[in-house]
PDB file of N, CA and C in Angstrom:
ATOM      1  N   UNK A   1     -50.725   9.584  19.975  1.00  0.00           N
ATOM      2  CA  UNK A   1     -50.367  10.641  19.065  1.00  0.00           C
ATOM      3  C   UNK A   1     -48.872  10.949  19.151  1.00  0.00           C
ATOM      4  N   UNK A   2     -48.386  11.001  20.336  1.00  0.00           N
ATOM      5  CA  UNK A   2     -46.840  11.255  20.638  1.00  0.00           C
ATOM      6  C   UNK A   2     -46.034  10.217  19.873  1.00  0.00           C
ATOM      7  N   UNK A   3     -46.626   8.978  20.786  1.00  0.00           N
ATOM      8  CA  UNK A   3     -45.375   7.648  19.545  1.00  0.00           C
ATOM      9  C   UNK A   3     -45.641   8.117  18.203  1.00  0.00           C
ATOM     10  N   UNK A   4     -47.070   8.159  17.900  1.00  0.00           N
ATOM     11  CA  UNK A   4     -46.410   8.286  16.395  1.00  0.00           C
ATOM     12  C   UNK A   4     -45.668   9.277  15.828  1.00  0.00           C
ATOM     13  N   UNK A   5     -45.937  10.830  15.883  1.00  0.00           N
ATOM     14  CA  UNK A   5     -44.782  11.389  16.120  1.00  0.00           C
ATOM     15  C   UNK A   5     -43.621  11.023  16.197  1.00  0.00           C
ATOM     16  N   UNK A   6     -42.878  10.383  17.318  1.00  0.00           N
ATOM     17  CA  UNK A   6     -41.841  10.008  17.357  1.00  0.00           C
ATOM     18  C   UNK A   6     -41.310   8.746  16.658  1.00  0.00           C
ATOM     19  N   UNK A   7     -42.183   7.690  16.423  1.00  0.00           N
ATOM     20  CA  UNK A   7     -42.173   6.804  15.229  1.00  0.00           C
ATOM     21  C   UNK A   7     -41.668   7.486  13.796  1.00  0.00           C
ATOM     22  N   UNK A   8     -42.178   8.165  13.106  1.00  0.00           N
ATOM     23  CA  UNK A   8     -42.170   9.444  12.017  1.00  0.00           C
ATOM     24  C   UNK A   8     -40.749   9.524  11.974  1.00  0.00           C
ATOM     25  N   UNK A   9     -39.923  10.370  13.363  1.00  0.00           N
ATOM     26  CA  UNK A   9     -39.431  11.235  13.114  1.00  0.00           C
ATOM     27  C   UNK A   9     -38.344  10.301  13.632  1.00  0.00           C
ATOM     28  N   UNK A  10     -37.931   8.834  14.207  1.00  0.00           N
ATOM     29  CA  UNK A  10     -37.152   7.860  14.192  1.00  0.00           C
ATOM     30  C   UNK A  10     -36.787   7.120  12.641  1.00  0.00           C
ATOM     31  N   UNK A  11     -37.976   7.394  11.591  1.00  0.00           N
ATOM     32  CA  UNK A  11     -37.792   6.601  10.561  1.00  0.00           C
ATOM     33  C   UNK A  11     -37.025   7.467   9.628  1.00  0.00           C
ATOM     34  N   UNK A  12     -37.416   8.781   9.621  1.00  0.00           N
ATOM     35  CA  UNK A  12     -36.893   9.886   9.496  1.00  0.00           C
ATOM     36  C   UNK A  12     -35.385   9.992   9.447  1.00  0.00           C
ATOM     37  N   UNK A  13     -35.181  10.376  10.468  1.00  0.00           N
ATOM     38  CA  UNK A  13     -33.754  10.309  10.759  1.00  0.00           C
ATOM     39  C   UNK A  13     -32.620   8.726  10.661  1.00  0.00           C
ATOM     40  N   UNK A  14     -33.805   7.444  10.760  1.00  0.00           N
ATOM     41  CA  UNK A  14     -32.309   6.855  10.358  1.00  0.00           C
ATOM     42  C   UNK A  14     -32.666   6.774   8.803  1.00  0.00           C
ATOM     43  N   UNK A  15     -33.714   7.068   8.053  1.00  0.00           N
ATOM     44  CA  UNK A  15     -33.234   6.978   6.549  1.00  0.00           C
ATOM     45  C   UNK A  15     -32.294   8.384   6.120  1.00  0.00           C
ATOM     46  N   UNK A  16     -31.926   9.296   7.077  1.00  0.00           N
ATOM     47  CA  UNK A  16     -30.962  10.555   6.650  1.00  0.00           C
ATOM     48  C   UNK A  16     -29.800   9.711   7.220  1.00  0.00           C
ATOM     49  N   UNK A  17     -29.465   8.804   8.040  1.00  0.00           N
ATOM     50  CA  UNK A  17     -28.250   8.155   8.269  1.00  0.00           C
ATOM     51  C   UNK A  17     -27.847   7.200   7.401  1.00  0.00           C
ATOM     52  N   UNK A  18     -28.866   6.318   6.845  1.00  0.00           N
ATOM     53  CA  UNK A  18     -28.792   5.382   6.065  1.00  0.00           C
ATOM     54  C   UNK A  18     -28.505   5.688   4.596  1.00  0.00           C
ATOM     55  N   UNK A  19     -29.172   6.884   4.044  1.00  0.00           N
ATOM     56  CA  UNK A  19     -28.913   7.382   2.868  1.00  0.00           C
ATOM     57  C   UNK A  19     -27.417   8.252   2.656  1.00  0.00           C
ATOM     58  N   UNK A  20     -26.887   8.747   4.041  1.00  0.00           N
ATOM     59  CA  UNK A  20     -25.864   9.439   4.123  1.00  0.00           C
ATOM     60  C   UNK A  20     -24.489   7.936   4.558  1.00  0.00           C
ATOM     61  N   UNK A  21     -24.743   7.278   4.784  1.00  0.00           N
ATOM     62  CA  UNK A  21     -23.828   6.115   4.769  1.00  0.00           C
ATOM     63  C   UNK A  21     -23.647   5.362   3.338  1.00  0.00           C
ATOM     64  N   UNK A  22     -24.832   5.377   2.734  1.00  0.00           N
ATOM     65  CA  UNK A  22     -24.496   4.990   1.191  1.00  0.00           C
ATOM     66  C   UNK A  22     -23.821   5.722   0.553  1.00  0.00           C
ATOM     67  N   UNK A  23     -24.101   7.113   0.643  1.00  0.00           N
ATOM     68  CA  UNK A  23     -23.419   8.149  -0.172  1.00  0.00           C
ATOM     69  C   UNK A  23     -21.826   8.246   0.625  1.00  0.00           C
ATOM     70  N   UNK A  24     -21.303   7.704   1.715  1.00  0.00           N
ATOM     71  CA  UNK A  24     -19.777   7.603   1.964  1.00  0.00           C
ATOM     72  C   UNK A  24     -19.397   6.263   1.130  1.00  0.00           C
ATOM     73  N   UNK A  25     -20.046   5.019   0.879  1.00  0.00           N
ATOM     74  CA  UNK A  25     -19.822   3.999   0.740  1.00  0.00           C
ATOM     75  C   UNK A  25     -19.690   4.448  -0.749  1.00  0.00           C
ATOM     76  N   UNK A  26     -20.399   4.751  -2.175  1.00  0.00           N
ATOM     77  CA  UNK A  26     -20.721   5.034  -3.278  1.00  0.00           C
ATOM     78  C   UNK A  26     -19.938   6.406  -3.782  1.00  0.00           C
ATOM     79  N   UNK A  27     -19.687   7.186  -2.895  1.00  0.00           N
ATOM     80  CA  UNK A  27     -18.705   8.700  -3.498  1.00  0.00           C
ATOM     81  C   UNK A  27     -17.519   8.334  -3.976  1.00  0.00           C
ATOM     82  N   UNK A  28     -16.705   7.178  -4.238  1.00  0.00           N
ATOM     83  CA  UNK A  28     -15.857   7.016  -4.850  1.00  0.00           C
ATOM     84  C   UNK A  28     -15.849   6.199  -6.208  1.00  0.00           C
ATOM     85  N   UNK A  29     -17.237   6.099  -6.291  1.00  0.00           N
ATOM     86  CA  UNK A  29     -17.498   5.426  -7.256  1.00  0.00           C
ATOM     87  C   UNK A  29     -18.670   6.183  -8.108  1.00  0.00           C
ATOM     88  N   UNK A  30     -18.729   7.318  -7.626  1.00  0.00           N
ATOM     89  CA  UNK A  30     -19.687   8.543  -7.929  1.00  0.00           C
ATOM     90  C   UNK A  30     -20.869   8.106  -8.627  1.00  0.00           C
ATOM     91  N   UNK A  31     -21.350   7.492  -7.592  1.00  0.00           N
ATOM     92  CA  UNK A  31     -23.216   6.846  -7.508  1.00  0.00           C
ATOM     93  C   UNK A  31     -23.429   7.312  -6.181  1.00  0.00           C
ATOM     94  N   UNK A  32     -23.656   9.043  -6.410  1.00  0.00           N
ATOM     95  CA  UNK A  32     -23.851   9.829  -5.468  1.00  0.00           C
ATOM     96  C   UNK A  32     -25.489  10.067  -5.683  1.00  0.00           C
ATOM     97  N   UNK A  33     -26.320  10.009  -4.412  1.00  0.00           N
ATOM     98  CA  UNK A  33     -27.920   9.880  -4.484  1.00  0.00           C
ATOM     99  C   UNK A  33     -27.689  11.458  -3.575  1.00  0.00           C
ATOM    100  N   UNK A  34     -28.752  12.487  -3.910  1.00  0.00           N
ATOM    101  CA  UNK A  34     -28.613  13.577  -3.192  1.00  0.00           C
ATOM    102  C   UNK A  34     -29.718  13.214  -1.826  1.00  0.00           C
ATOM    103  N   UNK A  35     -29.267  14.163  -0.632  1.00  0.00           N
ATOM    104  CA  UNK A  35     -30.311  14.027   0.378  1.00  0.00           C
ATOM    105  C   UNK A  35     -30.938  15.253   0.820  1.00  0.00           C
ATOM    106  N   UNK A  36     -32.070  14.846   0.103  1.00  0.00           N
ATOM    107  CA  UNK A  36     -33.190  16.055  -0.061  1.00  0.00           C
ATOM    108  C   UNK A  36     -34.647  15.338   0.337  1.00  0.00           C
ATOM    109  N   UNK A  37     -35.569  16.095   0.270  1.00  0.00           N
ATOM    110  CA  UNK A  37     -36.898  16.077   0.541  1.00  0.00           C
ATOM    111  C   UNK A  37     -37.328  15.073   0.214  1.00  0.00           C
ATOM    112  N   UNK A  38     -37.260  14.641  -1.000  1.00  0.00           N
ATOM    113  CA  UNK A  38     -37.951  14.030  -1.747  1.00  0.00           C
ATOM    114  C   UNK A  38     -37.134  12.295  -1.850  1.00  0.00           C
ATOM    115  N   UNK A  39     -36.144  12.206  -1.495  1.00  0.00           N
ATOM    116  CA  UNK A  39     -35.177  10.758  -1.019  1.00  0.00           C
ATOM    117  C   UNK A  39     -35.461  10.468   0.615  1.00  0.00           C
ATOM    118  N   UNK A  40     -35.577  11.892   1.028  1.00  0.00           N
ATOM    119  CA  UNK A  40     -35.794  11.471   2.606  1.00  0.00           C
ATOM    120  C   UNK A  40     -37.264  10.951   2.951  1.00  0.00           C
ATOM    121  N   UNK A  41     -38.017  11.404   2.200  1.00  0.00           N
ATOM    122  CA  UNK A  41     -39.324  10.737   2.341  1.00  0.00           C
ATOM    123  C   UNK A  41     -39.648   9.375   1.667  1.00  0.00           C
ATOM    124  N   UNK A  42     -38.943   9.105   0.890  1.00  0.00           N
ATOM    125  CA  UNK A  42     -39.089   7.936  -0.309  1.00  0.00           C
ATOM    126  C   UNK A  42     -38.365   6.564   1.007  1.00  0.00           C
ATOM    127  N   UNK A  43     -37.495   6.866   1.128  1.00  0.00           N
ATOM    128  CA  UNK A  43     -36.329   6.449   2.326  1.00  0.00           C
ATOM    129  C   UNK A  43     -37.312   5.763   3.685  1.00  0.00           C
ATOM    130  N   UNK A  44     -38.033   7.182   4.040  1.00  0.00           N
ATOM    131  CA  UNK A  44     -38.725   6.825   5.392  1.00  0.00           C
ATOM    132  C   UNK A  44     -39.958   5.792   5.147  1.00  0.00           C
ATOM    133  N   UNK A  45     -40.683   6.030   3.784  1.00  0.00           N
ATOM    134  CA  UNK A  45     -41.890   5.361   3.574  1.00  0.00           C
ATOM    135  C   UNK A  45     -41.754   3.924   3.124  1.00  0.00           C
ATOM    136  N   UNK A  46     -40.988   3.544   2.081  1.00  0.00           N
ATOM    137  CA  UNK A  46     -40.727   2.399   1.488  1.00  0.00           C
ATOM    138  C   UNK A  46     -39.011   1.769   2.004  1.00  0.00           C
ATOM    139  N   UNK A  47     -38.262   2.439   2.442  1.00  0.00           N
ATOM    140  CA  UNK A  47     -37.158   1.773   3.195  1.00  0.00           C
ATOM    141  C   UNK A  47     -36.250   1.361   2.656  1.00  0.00           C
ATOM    142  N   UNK A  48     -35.164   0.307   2.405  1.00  0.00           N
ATOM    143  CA  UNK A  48     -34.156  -0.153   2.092  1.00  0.00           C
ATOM    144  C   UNK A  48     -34.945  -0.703   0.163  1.00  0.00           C
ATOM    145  N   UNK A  49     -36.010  -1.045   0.142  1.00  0.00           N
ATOM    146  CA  UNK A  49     -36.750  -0.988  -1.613  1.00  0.00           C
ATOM    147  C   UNK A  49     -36.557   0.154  -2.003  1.00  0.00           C
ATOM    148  N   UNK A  50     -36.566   1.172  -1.721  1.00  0.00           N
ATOM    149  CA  UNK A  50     -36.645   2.613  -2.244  1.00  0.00           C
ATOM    150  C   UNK A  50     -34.840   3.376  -2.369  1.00  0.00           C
ATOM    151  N   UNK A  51     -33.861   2.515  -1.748  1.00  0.00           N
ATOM    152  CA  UNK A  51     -33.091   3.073  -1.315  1.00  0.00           C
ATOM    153  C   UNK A  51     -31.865   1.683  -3.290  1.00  0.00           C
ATOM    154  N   UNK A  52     -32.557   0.505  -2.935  1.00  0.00           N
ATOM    155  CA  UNK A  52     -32.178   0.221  -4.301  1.00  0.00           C
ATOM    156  C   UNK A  52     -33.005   0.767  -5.570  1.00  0.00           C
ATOM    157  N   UNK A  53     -34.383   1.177  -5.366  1.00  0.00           N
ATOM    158  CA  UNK A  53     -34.521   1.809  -6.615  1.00  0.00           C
ATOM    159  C   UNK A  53     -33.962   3.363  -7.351  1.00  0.00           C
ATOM    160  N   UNK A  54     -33.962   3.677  -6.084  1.00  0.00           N
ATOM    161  CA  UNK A  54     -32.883   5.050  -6.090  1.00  0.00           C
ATOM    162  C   UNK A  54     -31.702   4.775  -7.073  1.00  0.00           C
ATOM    163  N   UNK A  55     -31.042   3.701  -6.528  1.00  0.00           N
ATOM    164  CA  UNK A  55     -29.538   3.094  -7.288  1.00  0.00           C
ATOM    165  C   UNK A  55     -29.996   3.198  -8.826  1.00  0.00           C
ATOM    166  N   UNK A  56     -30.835   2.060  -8.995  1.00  0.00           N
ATOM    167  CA  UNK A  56     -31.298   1.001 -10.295  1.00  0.00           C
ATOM    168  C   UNK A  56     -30.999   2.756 -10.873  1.00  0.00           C
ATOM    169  N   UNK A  57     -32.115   3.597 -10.677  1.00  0.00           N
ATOM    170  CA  UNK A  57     -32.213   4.835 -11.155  1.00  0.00           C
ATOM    171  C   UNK A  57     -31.150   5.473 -11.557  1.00  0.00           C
ATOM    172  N   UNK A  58     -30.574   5.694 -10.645  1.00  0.00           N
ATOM    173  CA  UNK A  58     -29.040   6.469 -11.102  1.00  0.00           C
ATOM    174  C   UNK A  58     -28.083   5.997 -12.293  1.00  0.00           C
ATOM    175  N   UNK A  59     -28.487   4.329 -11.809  1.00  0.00           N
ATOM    176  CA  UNK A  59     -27.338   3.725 -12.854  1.00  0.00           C
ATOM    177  C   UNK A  59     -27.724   3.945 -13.711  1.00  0.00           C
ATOM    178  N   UNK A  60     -29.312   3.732 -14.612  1.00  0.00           N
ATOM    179  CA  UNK A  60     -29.753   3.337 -15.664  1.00  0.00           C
ATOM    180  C   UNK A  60     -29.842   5.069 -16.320  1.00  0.00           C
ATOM    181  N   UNK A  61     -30.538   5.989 -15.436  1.00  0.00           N
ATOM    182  CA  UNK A  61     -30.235   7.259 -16.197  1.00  0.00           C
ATOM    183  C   UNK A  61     -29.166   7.908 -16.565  1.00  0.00           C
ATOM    184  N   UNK A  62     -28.265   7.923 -15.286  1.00  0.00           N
ATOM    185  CA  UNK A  62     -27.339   8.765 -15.788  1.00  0.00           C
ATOM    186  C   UNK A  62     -26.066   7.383 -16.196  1.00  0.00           C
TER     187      UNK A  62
END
């Protein structure tokens, strides 16, 4: 029960590092992804797929 917990809350936190390293890499090119609830979970569950559909998204809407 503990690992997973801590599994969770490892995937957790590096998709808030990983999503916050794109957004230094992309802010000058203002394909800024916000980091909220709903990216941080998308992030932790589906991973670096979720982190280009995020993009595809941004580009194609806005």
């Amino acid at each position: 029960m503990i690992k997973e917990i801590f599994k969770v809350l490892k995937k957790t936190i590096v998709s808030i590092f990983g999503l916050y390293g794109y957004n230094l890499i992309a802010a000058p090119l203002g394909f800024v992804i916000p980091i909220n609830f709903i990216t941080i979970s998308l992030l932790s569950i589906f991973g670096i797929p979720a982190l280009l559909s995020l993009v595809i998204v941004l580009v194609v809407v806005f």
